[in-house]
Protein backbone atom coordinates (compact mmCIF):
# COMPACT_ATOMS: atom_id res chain seq x y z
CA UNK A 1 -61.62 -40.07 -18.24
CA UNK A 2 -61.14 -39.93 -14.18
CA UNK A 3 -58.68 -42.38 -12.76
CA UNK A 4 -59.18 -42.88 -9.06
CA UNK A 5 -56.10 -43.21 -6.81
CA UNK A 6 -56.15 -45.05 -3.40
CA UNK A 7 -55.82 -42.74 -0.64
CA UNK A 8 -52.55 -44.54 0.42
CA UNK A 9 -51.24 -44.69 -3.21
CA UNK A 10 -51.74 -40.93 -2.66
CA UNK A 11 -49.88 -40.48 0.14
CA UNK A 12 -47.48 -43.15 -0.62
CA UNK A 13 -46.38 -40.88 -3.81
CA UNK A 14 -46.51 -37.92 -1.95
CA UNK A 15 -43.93 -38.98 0.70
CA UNK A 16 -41.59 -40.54 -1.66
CA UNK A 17 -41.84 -37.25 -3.56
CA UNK A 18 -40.74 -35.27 -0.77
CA UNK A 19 -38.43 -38.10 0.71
CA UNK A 20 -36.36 -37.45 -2.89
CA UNK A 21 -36.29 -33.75 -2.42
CA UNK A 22 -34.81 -33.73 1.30
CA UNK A 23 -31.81 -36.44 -0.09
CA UNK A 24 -31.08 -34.12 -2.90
CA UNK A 25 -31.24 -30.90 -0.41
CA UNK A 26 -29.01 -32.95 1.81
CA UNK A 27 -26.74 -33.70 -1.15
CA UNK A 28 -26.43 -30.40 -2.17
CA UNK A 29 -26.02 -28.99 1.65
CA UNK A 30 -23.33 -31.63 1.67
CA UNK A 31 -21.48 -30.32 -1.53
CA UNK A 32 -21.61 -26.97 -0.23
CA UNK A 33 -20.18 -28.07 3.31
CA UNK A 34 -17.13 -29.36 1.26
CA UNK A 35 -16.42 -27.08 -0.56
CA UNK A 36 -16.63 -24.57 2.84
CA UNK A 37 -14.40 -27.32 4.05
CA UNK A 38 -11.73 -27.30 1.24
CA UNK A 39 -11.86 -23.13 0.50
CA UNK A 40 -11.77 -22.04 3.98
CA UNK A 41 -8.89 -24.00 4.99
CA UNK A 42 -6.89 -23.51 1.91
CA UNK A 43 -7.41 -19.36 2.23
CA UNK A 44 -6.75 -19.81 5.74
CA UNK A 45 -3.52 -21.75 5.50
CA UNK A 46 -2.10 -18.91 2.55
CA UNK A 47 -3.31 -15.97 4.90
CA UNK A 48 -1.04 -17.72 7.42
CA UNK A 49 2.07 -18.13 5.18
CA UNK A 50 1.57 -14.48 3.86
CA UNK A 51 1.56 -12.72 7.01
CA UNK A 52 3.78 -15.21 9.43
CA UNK A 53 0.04 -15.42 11.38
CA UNK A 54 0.42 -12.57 12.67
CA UNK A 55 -2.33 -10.77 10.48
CA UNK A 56 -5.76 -10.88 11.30
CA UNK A 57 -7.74 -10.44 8.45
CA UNK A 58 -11.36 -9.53 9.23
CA UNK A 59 -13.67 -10.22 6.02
CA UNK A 60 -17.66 -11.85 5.59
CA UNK A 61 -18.64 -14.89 5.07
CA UNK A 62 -21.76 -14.97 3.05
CA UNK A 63 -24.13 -17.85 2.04
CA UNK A 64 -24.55 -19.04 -1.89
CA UNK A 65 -28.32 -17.81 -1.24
CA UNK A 66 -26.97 -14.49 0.09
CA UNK A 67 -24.89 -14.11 -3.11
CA UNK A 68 -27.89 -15.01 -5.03
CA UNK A 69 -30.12 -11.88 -3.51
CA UNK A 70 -27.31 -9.35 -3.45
CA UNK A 71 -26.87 -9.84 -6.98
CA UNK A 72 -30.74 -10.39 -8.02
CA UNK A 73 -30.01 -14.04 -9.28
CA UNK A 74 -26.97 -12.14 -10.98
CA UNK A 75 -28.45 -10.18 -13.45
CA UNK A 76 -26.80 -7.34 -13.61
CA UNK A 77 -23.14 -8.27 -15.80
CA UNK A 78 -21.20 -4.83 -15.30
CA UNK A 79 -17.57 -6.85 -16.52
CA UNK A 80 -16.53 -9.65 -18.40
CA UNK A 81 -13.32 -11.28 -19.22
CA UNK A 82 -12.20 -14.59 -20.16
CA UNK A 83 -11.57 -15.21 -16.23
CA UNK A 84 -14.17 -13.69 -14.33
CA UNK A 85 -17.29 -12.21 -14.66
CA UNK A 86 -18.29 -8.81 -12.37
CA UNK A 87 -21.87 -8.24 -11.40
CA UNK A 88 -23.39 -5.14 -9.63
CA UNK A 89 -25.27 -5.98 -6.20
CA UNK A 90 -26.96 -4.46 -3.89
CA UNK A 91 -26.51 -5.51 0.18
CA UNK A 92 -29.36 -5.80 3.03
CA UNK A 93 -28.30 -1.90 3.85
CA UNK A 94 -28.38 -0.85 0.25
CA UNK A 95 -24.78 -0.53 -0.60
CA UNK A 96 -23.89 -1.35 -3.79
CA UNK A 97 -21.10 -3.76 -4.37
CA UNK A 98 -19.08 -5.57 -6.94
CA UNK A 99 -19.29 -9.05 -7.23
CA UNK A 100 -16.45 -11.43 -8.65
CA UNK A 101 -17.69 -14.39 -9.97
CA UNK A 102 -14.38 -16.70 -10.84
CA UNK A 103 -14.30 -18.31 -14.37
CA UNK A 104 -11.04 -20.58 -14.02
CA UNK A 105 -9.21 -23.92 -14.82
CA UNK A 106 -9.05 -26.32 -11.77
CA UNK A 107 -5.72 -26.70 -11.65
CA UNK A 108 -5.12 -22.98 -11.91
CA UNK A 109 -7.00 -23.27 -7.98
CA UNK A 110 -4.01 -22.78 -6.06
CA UNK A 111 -2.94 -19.84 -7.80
CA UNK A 112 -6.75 -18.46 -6.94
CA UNK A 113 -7.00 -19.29 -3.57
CA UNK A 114 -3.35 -17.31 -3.50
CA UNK A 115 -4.81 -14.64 -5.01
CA UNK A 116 -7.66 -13.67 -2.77
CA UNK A 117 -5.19 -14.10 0.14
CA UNK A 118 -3.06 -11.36 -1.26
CA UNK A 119 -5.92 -9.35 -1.76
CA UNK A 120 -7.35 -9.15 1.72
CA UNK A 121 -3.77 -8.68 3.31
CA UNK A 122 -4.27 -5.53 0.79
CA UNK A 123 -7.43 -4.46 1.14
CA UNK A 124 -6.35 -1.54 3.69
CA UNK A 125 -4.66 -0.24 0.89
CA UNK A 126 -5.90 3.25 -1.17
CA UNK A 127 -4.92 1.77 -4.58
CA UNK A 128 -5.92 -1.66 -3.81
CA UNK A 129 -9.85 -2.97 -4.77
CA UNK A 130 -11.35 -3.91 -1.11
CA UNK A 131 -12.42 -6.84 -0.73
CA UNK A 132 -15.70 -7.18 1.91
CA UNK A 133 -16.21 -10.81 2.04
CA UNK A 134 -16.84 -13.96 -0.21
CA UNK A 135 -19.06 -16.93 -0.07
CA UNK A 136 -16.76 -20.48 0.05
CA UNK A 137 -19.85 -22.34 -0.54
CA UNK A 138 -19.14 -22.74 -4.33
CA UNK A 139 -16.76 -25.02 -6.16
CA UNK A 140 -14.41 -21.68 -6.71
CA UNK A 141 -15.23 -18.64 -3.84
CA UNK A 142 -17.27 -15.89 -5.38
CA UNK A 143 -16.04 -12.55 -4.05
CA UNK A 144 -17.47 -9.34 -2.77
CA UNK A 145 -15.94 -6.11 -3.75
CA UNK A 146 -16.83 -2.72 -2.34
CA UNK A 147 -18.14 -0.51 -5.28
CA UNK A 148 -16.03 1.55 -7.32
CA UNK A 149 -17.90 1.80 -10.59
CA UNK A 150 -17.12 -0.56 -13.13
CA UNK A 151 -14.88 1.98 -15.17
CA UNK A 152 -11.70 0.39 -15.94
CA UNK A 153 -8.62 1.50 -17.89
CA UNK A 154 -8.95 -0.34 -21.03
CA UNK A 155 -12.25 2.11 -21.19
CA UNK A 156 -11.11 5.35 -19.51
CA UNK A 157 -10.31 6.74 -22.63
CA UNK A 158 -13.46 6.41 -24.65
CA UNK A 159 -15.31 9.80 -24.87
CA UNK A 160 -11.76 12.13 -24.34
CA UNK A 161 -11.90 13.82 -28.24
CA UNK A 162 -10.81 17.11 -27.73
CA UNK A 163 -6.68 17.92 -27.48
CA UNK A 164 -7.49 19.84 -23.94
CA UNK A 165 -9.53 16.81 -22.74
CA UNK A 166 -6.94 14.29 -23.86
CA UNK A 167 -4.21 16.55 -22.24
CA UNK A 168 -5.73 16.30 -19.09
CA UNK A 169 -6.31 12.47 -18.86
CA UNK A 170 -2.35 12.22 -19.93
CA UNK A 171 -1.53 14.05 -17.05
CA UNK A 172 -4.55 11.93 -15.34
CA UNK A 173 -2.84 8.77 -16.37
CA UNK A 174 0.40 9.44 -15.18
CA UNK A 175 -0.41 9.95 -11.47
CA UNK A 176 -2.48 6.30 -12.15
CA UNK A 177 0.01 4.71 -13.28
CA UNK A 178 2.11 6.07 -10.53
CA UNK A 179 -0.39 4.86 -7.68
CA UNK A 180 -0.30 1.12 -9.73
CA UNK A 181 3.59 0.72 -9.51
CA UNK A 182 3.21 1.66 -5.99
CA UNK A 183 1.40 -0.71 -5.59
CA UNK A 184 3.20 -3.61 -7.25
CA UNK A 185 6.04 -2.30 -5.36
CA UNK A 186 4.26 -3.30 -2.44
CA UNK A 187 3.62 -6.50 -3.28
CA UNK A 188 6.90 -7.50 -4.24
CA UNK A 189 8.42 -6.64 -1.09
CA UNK A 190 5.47 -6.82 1.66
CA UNK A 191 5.53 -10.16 2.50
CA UNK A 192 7.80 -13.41 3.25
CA UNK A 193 8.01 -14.55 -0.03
CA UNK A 194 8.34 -12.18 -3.39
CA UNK A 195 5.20 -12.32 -5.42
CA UNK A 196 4.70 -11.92 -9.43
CA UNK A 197 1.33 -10.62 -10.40
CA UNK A 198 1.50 -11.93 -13.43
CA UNK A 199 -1.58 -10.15 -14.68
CA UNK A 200 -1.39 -6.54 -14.45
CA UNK A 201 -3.76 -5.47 -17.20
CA UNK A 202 -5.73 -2.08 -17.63
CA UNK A 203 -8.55 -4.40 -17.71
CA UNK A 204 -7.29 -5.19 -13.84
CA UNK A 205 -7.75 -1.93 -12.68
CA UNK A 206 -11.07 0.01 -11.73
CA UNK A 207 -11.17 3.76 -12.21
CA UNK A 208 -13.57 5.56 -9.25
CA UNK A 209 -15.42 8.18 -9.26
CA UNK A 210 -12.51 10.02 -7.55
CA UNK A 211 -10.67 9.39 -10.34
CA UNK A 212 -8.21 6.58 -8.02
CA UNK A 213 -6.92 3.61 -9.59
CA UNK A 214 -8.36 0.55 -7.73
CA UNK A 215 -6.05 -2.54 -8.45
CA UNK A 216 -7.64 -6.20 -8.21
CA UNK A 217 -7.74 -9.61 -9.63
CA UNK A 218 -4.29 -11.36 -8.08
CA UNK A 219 -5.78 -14.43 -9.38
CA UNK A 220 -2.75 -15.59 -11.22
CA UNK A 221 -0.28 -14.16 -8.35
CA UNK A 222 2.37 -16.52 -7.56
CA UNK A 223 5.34 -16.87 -5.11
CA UNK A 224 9.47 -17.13 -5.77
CA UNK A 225 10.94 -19.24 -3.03
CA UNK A 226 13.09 -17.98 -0.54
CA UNK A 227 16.75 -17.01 -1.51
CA UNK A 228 15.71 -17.43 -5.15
CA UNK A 229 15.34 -14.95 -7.89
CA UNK A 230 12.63 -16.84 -10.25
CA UNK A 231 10.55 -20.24 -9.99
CA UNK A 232 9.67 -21.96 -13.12
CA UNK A 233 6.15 -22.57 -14.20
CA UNK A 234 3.82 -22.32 -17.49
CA UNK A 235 3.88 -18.98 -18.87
CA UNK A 236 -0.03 -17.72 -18.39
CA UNK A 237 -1.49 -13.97 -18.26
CA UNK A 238 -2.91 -12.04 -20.98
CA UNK A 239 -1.02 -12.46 -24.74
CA UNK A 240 0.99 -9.21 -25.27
CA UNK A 241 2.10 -8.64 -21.70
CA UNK A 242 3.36 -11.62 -20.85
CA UNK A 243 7.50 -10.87 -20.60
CA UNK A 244 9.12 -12.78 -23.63
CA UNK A 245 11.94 -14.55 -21.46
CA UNK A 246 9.14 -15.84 -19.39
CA UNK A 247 7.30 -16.95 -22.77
CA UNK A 248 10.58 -18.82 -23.67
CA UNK A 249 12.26 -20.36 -20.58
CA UNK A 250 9.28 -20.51 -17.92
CA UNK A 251 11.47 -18.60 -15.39
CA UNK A 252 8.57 -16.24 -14.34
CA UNK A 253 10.15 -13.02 -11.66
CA UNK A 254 9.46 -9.84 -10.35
CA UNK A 255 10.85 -8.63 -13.62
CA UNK A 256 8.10 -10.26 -15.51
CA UNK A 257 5.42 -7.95 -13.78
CA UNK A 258 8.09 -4.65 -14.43
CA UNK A 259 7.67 -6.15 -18.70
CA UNK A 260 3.65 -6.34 -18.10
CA UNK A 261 3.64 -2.72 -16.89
CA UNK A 262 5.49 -0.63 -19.55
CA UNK A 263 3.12 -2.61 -22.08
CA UNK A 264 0.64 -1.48 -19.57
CA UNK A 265 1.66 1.67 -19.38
CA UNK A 266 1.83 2.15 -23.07
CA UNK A 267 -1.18 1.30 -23.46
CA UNK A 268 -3.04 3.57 -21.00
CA UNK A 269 -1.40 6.71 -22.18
CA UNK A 270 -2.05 5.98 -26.13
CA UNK A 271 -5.51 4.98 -25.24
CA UNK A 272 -4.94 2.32 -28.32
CA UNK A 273 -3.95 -1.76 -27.23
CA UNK A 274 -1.00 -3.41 -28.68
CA UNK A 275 -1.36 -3.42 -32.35
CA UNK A 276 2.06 -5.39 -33.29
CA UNK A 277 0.18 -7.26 -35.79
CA UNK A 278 -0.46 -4.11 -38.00
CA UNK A 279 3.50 -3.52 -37.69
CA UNK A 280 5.25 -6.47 -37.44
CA UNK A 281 7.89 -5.58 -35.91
CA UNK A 282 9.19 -6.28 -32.16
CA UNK A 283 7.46 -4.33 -29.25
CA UNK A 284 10.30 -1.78 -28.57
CA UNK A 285 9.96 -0.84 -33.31
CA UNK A 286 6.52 -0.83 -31.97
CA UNK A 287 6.94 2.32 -29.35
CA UNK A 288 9.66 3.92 -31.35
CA UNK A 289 7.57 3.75 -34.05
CA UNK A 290 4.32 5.39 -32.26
CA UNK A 291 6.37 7.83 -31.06
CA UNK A 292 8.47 8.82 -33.51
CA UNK A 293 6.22 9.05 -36.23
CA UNK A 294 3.31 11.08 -34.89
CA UNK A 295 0.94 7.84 -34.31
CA UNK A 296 1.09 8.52 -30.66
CA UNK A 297 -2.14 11.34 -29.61
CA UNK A 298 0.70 12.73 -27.26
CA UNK A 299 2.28 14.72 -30.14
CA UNK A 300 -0.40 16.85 -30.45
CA UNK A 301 0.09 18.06 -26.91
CA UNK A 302 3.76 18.72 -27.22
CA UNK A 303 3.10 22.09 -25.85
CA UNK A 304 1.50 21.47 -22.99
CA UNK A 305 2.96 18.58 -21.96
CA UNK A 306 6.66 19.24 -22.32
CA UNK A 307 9.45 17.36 -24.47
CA UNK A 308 11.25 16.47 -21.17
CA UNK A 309 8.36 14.74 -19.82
CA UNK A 310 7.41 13.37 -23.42
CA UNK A 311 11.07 11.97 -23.61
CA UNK A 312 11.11 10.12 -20.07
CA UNK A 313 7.83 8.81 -20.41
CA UNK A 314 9.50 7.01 -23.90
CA UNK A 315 12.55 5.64 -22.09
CA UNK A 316 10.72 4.74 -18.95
CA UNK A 317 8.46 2.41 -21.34
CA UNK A 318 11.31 1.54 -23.96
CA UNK A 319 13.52 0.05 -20.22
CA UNK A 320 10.85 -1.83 -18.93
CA UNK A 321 9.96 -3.46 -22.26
CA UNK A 322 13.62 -4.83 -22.49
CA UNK A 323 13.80 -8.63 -24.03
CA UNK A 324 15.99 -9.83 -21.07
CA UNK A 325 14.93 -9.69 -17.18
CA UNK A 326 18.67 -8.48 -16.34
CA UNK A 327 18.37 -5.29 -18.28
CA UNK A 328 14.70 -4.00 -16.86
CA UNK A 329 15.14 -1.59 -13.75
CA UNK A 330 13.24 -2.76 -10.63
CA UNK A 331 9.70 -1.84 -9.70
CA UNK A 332 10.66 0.69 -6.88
CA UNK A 333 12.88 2.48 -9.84
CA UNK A 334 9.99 2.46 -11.99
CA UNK A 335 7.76 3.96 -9.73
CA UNK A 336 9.96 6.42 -8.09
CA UNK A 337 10.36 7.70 -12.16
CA UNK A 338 7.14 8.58 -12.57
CA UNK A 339 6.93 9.94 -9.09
CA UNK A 340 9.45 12.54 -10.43
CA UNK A 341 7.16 13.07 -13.42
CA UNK A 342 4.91 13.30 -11.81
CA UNK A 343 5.96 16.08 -9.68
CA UNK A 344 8.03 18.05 -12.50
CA UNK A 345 4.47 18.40 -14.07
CA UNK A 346 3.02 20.09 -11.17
CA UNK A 347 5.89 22.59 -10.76
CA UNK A 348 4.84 23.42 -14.44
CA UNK A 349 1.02 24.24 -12.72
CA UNK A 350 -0.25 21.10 -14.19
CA UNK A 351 -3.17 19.58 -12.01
CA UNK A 352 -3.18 15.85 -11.65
């Protein structure tokens, strides 16, 4: 059965159609203007504070349709965690980049914002994941990475089976981990106010092709007033590596990130993650345990690796994993240890 429609029904319909989809496009263009509004200043005002405005910090602005295309309606998932998800895309002059897509709590958004601050006041650095640009246009910025694989530690040492290849990625790991607590060094001490990374997590690091360690996601960074030596706020990071007298008291300090990086450290050089359940015993039974009952792939490499070095790398770990703040040595300590180690392994003829 035909039904016929008067022409100015017709037209009627069609222009009320329409009429509807400009008021939602406005609505949406409106949205997206706010959140411009609210991201842009926020980042601008923490660049500021970071850097006493006297930092210019040159990165792109680009479009929620711009982030679309780069990333092919993001469809290529290259990293996952329970905060972010990484996607692989491709810009208008077909370099590939990584693209940070934020999965956080609103009231975690200061912390963010804080975050990608901190991260392009870093971006000049070697060790430090550069950040291009990001688009302000959603609820929480989306960020643009350059591309450094999608490699990170928690998978670096998948596929090393043999005792020679194994050998090789310890010594590997130790100039890594080196480059890292340089690093957090630097952001400790670089800027007006001390910061706490608060997630430093082999998962938080890229491996390139170079073999460089590529440290990101400052997402949970956050600042210790001036003249003080902690600020109090709810424990967060990743279970394991979050420092114990943080855990219990809320007094989060430099300290805390010196705690998450001999877990981290542990863990990168065992190529195993925490496993206290198995134990049940503290953290520091945990490492005396691994290494002094042959659970630790290290002691198969004795002789090429060296006792001495074995034996620092132990105590380095067993100090920074100490239950109290007070009895951890500082960052700069840390890494200026494995700097020696470092460098007593090459006078050996080991290449790192």
């Amino acid at each position: 059965m035909f039904v016929l429609w008067p022409m100015g029904g017709i037209k009627q319909r069609a222009k009320s159609f329409f009429n509807k989809r400009r008021v939602e496009a406005s609505k949406v263009e409106k949205i997206k203007f706010e959140h411009v509004l609210r991201n842009g200043g926020v980042l601008l005002e923490k660049i500021i504070s970071l850097s006493n405005g006297r930092q210019d910090v040159c990165i792109r602005r680009f479009t929620a349709e711009e982030i679309t295309l780069v990333t092919n309606n993001f469809q290529e998932c290259v990293m996952t965690r329970g905060d972010f998800i990484m996607f692989k895309g491709v810009l208008d002059d077909e370099c590939s980049v990584l693209v940070y897509k934020p999965l956080i709590d609103p009231l975690n958004y200061d912390a963010f914002i804080l975050g990608i601050a901190i991260n392009a006041l870093m971006s000049h650095l070697k060790y430090i994941l550069k950040l291009i640009g990001c688009c302000m246009e959603f609820e929480f910025p989306t960020l643009v990475y350059e591309y450094a694989g999608s490699t990170n530690l928690s998978d670096f040492h998948k596929g090393s089976r043999s005792i020679s290849d194994r050998t090789l990625l310890w010594y590997r790991m130790i100039k890594i981990s080196r480059d890292i607590a340089s690093m957090v060094v630097y952001f400790h001490g670089s800027f007006p106010l001390k910061l706490v990374h608060r997630n430093l997590h082999p998962f938080n690091v890229i491996v390139d092709q170079n073999g460089d360690a590529k440290l990101f996601n400052f997402t949970l960074a956050i600042a210790i007033p001036k003249g003080e030596p902690n600020v109090i706020d709810v424990p967060m990071g990743t279970l394991g590596f979050i420092d114990p007298e943080y855990l219990s008291t809320s007094s989060v300090s430099t300290k805390s990130d010196v705690y998450a990086f001999g877990v981290m450290l542990l863990e990168i050089l065992t190529g195993d993650p925490l496993r206290l359940w198995k134990y049940q015993v503290s953290i520091d039974e945990y490492v005396k345990q691994l290494f002094d009952f042959d659970e630790l792939i290290i002691n198969e490499m004795f002789h090429e690796v060296g006792r001495a070095e074995f034996d620092e790398v132990k105590n380095l770990i067993l100090s920074c994993i100490k239950e109290y703040g007070e009895d951890r040595p500082e960052m700069i300590d840390v890494a200026r240890r494995l700097h020696r180690i470092e460098k007593d392994l090459k006078m050996k003829g080991q290449v790192l």
